[in-house]
Protein backbone atom coordinates (compact mmCIF):
# COMPACT_ATOMS: atom_id res chain seq x y z
CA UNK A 1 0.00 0.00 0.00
CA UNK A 2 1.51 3.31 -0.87
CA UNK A 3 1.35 6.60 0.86
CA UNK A 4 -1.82 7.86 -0.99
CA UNK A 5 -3.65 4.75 -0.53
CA UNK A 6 -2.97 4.60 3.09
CA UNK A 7 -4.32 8.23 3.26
CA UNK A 8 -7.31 6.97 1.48
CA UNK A 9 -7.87 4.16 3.99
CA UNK A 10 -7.45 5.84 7.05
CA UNK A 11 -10.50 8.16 5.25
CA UNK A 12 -13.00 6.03 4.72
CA UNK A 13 -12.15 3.94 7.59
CA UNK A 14 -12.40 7.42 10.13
CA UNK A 15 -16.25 7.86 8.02
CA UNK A 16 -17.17 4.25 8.44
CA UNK A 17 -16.47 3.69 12.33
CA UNK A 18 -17.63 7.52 13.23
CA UNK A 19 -13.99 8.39 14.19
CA UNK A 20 -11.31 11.16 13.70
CA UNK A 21 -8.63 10.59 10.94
CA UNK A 22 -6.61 12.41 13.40
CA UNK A 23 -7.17 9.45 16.42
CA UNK A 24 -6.05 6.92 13.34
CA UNK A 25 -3.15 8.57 12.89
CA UNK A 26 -2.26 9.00 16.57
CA UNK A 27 -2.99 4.93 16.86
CA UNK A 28 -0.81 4.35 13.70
CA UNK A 29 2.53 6.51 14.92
CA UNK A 30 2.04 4.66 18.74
CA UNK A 31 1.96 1.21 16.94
CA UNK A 32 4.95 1.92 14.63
CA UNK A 33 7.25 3.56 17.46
CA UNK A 34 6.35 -0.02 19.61
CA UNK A 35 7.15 -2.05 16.20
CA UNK A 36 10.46 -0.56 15.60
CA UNK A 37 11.47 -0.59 19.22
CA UNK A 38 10.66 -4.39 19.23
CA UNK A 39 12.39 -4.79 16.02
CA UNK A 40 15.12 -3.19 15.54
CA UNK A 41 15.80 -2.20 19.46
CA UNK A 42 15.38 1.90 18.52
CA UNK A 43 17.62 4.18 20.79
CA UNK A 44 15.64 6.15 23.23
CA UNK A 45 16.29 9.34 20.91
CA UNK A 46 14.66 7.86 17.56
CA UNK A 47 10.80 7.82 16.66
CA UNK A 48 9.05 6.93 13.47
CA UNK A 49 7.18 9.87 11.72
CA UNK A 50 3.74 9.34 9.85
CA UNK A 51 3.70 12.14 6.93
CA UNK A 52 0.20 13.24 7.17
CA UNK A 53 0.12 14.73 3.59
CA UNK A 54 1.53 11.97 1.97
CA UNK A 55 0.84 8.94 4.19
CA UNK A 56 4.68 8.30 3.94
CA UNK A 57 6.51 6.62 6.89
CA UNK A 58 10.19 7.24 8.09
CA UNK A 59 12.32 6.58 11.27
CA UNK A 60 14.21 9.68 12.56
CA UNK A 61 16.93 10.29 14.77
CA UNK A 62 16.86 13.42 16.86
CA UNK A 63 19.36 15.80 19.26
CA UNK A 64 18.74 18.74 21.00
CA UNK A 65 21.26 21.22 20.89
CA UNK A 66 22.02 22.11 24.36
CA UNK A 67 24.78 24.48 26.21
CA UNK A 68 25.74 21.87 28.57
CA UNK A 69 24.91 18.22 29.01
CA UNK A 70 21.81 17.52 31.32
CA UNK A 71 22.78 14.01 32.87
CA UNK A 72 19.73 13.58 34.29
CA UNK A 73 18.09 13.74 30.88
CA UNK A 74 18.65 11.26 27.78
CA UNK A 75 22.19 11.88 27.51
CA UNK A 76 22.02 10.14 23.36
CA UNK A 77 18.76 12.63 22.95
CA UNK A 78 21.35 16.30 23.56
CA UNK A 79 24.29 18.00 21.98
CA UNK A 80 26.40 20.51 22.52
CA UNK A 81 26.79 23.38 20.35
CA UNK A 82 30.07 23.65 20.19
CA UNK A 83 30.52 20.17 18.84
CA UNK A 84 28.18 21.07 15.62
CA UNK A 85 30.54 21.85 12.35
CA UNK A 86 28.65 24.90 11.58
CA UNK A 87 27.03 26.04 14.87
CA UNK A 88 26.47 29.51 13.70
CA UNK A 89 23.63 28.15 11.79
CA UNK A 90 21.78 26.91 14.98
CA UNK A 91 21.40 27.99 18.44
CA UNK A 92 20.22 26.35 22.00
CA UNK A 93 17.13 24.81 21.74
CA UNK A 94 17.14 23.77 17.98
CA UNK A 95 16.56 20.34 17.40
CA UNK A 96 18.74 17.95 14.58
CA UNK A 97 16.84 15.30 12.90
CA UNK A 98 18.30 12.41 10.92
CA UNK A 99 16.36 9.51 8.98
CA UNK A 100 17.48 6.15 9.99
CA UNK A 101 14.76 4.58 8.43
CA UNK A 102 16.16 0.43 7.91
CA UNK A 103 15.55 -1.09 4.72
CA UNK A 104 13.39 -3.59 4.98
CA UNK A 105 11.26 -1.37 7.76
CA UNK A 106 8.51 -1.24 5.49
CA UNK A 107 7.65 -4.86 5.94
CA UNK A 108 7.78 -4.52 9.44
CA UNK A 109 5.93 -0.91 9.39
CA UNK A 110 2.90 -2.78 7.12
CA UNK A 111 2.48 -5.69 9.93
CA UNK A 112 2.58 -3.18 12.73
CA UNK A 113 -0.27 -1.10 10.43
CA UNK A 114 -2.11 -3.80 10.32
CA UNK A 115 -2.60 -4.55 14.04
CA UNK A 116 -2.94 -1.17 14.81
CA UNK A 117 -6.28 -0.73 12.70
CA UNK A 118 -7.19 -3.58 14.23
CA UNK A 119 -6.62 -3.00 17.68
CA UNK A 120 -6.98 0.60 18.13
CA UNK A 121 -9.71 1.61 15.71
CA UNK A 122 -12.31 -1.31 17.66
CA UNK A 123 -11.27 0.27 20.56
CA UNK A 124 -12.25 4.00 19.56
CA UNK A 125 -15.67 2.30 18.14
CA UNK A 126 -16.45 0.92 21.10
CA UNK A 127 -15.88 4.69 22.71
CA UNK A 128 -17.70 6.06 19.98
CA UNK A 129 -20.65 3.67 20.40
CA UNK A 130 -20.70 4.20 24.57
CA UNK A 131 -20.81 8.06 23.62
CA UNK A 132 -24.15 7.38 21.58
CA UNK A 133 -25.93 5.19 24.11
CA UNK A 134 -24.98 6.87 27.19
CA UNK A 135 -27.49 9.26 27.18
CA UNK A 136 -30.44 6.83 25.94
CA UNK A 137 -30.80 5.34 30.01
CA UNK A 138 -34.75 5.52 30.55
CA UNK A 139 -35.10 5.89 27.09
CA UNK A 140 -37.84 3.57 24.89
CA UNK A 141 -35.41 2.20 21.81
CA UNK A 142 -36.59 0.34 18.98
CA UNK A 143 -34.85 -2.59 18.00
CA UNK A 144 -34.67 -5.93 16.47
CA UNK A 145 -34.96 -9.50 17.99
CA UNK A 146 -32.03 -10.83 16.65
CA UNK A 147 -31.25 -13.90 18.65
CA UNK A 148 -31.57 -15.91 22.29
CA UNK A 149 -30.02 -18.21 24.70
CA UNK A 150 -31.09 -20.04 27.58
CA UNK A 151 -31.42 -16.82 29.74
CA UNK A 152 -31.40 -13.70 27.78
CA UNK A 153 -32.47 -12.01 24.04
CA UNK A 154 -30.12 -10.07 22.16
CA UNK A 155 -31.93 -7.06 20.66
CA UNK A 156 -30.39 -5.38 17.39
CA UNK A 157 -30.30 -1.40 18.21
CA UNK A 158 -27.72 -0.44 15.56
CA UNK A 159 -24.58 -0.14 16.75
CA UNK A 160 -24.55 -2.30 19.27
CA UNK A 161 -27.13 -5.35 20.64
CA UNK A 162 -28.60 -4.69 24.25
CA UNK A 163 -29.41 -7.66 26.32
CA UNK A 164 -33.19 -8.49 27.52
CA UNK A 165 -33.28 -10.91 29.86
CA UNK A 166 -36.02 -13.70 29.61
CA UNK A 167 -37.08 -12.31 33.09
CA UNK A 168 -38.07 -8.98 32.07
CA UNK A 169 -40.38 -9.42 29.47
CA UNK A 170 -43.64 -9.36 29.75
CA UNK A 171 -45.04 -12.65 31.35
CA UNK A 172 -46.89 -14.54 28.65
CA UNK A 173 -45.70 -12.68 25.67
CA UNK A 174 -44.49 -14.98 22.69
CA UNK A 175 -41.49 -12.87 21.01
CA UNK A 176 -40.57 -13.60 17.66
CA UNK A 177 -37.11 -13.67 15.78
CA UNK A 178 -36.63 -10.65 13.58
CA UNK A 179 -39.56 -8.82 14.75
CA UNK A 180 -39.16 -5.29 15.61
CA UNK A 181 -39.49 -4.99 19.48
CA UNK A 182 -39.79 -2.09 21.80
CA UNK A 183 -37.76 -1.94 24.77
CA UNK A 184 -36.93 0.72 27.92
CA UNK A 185 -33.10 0.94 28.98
CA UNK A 186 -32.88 -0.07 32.08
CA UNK A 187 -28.84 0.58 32.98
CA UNK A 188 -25.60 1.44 30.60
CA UNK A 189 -22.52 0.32 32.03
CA UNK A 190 -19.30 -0.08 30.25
CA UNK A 191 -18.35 -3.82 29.74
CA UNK A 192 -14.79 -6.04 30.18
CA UNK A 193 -13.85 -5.28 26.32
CA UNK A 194 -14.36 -1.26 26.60
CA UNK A 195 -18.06 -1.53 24.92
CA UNK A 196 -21.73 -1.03 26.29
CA UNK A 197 -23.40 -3.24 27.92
CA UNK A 198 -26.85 -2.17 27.63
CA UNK A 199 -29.70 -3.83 29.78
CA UNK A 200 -33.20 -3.46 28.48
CA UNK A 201 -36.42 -4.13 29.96
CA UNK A 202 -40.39 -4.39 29.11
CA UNK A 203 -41.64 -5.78 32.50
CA UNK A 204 -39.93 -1.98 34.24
CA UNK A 205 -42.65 0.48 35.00
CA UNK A 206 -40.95 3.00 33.10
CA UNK A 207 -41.37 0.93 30.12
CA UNK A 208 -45.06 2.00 30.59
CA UNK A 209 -44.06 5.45 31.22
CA UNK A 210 -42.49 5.69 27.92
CA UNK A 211 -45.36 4.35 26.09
CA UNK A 212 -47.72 6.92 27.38
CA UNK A 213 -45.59 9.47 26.29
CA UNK A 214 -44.98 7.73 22.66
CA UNK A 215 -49.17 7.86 22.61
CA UNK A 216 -50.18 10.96 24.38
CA UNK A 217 -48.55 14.03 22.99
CA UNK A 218 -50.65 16.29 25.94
CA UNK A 219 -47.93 14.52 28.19
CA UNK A 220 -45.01 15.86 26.12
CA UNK A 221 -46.22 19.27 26.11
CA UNK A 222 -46.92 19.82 29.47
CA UNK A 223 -50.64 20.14 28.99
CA UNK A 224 -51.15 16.72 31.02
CA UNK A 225 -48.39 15.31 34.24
CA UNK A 226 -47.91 12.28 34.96
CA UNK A 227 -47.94 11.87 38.92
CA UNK A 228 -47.03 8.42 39.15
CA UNK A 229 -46.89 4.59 38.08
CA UNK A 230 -47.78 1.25 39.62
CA UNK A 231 -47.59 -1.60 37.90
CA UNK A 232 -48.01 -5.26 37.79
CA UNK A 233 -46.17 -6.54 34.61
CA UNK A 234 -48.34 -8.64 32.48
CA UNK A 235 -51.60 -8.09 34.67
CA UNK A 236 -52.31 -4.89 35.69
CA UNK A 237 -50.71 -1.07 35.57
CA UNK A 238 -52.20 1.98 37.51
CA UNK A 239 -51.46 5.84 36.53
CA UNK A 240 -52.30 8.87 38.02
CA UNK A 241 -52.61 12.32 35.93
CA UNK A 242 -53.50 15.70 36.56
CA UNK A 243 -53.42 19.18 34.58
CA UNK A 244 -52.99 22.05 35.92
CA UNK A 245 -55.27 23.66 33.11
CA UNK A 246 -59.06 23.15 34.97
CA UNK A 247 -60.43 22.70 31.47
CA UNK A 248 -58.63 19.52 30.58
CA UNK A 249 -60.04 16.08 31.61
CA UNK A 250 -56.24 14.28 31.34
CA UNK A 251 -57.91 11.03 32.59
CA UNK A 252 -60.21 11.36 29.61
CA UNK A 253 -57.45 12.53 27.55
CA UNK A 254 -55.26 9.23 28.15
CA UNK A 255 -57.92 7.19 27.67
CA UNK A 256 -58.51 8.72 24.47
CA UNK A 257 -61.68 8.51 22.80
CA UNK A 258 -63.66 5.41 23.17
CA UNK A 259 -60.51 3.99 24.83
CA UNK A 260 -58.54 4.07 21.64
CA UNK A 261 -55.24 5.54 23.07
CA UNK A 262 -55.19 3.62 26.35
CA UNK A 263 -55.92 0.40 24.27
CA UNK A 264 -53.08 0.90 21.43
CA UNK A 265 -50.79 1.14 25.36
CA UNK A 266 -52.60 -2.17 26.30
CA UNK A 267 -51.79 -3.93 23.02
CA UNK A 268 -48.00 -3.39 22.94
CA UNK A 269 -48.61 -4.30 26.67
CA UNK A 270 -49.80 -7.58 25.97
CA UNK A 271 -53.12 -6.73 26.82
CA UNK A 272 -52.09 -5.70 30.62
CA UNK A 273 -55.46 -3.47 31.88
CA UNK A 274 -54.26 -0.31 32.48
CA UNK A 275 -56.29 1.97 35.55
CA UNK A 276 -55.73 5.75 34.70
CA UNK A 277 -57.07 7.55 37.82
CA UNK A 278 -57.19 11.28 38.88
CA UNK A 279 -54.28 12.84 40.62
CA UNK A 280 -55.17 14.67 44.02
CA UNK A 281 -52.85 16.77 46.65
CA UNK A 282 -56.10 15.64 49.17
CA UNK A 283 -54.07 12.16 50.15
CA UNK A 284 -57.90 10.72 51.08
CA UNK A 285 -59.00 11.31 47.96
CA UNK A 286 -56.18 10.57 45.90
CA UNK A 287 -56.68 6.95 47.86
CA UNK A 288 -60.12 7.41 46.89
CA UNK A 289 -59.08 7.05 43.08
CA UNK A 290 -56.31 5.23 43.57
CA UNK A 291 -58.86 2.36 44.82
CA UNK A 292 -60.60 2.28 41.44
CA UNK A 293 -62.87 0.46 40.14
CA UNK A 294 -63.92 0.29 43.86
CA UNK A 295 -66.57 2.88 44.86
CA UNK A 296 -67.95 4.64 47.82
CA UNK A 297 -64.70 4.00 50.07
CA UNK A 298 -64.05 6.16 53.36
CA UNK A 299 -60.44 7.14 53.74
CA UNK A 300 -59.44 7.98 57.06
CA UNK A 301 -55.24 8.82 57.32
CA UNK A 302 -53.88 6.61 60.50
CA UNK A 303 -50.59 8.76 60.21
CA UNK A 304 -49.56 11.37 58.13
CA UNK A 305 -46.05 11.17 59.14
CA UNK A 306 -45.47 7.53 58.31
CA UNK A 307 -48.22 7.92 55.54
CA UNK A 308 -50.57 5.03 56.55
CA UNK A 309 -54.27 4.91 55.81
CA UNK A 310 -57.29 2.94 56.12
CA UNK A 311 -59.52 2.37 53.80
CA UNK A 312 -63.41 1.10 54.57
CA UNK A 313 -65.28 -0.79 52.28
CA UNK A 314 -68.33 -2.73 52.21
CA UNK A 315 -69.67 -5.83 50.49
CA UNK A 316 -68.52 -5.84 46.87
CA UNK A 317 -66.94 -2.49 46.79
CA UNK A 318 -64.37 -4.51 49.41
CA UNK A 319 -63.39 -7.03 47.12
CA UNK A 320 -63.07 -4.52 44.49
CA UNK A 321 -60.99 -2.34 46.39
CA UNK A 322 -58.53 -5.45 47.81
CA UNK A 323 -58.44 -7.20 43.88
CA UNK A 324 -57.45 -10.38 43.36
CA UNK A 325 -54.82 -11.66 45.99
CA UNK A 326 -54.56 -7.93 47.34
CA UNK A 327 -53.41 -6.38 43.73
CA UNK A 328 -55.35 -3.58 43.49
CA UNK A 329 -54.78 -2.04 46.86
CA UNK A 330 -50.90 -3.11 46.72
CA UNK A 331 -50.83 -0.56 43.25
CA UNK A 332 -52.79 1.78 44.95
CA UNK A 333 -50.23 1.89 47.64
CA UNK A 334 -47.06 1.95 45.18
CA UNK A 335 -48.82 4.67 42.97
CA UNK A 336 -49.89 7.01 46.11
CA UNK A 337 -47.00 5.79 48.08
CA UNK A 338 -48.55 5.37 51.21
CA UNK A 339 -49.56 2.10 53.27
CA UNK A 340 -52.76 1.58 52.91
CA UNK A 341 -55.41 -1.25 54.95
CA UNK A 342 -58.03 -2.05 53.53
CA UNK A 343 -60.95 -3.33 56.43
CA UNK A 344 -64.91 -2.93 56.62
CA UNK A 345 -66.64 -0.99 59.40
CA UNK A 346 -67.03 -4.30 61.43
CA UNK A 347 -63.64 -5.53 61.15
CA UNK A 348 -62.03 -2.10 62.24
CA UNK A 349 -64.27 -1.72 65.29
CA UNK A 350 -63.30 -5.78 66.07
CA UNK A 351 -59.92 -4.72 66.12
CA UNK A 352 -60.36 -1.81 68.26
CA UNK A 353 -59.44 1.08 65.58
CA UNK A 354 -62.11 4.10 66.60
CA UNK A 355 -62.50 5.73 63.06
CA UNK A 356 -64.18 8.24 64.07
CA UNK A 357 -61.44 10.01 65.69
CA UNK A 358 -59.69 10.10 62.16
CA UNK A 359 -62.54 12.15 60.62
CA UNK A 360 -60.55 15.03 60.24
CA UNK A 361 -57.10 13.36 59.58
């Protein structure tokens, strides 16, 4: 390869791994220098130069002309003026280069070339592709199912594969091989060989987060906040909105109209239900909703400090308000973040809680 097809190559190379031509070049010269130290056992004082204009390659020796000998420096690397045949024509400080490039360095220089694009350039890819992805954590990415072991898929996201392990899918979702998938980054950490390792996620309740967002552009622009999520992958997900605009409905605006937006949600969901309830700053009656689909449930705060509540219920409205094996009042808790009891007047007066002194709570 000659100098202006090395030039060439380090080009489209630099364009093709979204690199410098400058970070090549820097790889190139280190890899050389190490090449014809190991080779040829280069004095201290001697480096190989990489012509950036011409892609030529030479080995130089070089002195510093000094006034006196520094014997704690490179003693071969300095000389004195004096000893120079014209010294007039230099003066402390210049440096005096000679090429020592061997004859058959060129061989030598090729293999070392060689190893170097090899080496170095995967190495600044990998940098370049933790640069891109570092950013994306608790990000939704679209990517491709590209393969699986025993424990984990391996999703396609471009530059690089992210790893979704087998326990956080959704439970009872069928994935297919070459499908396009969904997925919310979990964590970006850098891995043993200097890449990402990116770990993805659909079970995460931010994966739900980002798909409300993806479907309800109120939530983008502010119009509508999400307060919270509770979720239940593969079952059941609960929500709670607000606006501060008094006009907008934003439960009515998530659910979309006759349930279109919070369906397309439930589809890429697997069918999981999804509650959207009404954000309140009253904690009783953000309980109140939180409790949904049960109705006409009292509210009485035990403690404010520790945030515990009781809820009272009656006849079906108690079942509805528990769920099935205590999921809908264990989202309820997660999404108001307070620990809440669900009991019906009988039970709380059996066990010797006087609600009536928490009217006011």
């Amino acid at each position: 390869m000659n100098g202006s097809e090395f030039l060439k190559a380090a080009k489209e190379l630099a364009e093709l791994r979204g690199i410098t031509v400058d970070e090549i070049y820097e790889d190139i010269e280190a890899g050389l220098n190490a090449a014809y130290k190991r080779n040829y056992g280069g004095a201290t004082n001697s480096k190989v130069i990489l012509d950036k204009d011409t892609g030529n390659i030479k080995v130089v020796s070089y002195k510093i002309i000094v006034d006196e000998i520094n014997m704690e420096d490179d003693e071969d690397a300095q000389v004195l003026l004096e000893e120079l045949d014209n010294p007039s024509d230099f003066k402390v400080g210049d440096v005096i280069e000679e090429e020592v490039t061997p004859k058959d360095f060129g061989r030598v220089a090729a293999a070392a070339c060689k190893q170097v694009f090899t080496q170095k350039v995967r190495e600044a890819e990998r940098n370049s592709i933790m640069s891109e992805f570092e950013g994306k954590e608790g990000e939704l990415l679209v990517g491709t199912l590209s393969r699986e072991d025993k424990q984990n898929y391996y999703i396609d996201l471009g530059r690089a594969h992210g790893i979704l392990p087998k326990s956080e899918i959704i439970p009872g979702e069928e994935l297919t091989m070459g499908s396009t998938i969904k997925v919310y980054v979990v964590k970006i950490e850098l891995g043993q060989k200097g890449g990402p390792v990116i770990l993805l996620s659909r079970s995460h309740y931010g994966f739900v987060k980002r798909l409300l967002e993806l479907e309800i552009p109120e939530l983008n622009d502010g119009t509508i906040i999400l307060y919270s999520v509770a979720r239940d992958a593969g079952s059941r997900s609960k929500i709670a909105v607000y606006s501060e605009n008094e006009r907008v409905d934003a439960v009515g605006a998530c659910i979309g109209e006759k349930g279109i937006r919070i369906n397309n949600i439930s589809k890429e969901l697997n069918g999981e239900k999804i509650d959207v309830v009404a954000y309140d700053r009253d904690l009783k009656q953000f309980i109140k909703n939180a409790l949904s689909p049960a109705k006409e449930v009292e509210v009485y705060i035990l403690d404010s400090k520790k945030n515990e509540a009781l809820a009272i219920a009656e006849g079906e409205n108690l079942s509805l308000a528990i769920g099935k094996k205590g999921q809908n009042v264990k989202l309820a808790a997660r999404l108001t973040k307070c620990k809440i009891d669900v009991k019906t007047q009988g039970q709380a007066q059996e066990e010797g809680i006087n609600i009536y002194k928490y009217y006011e709570a």
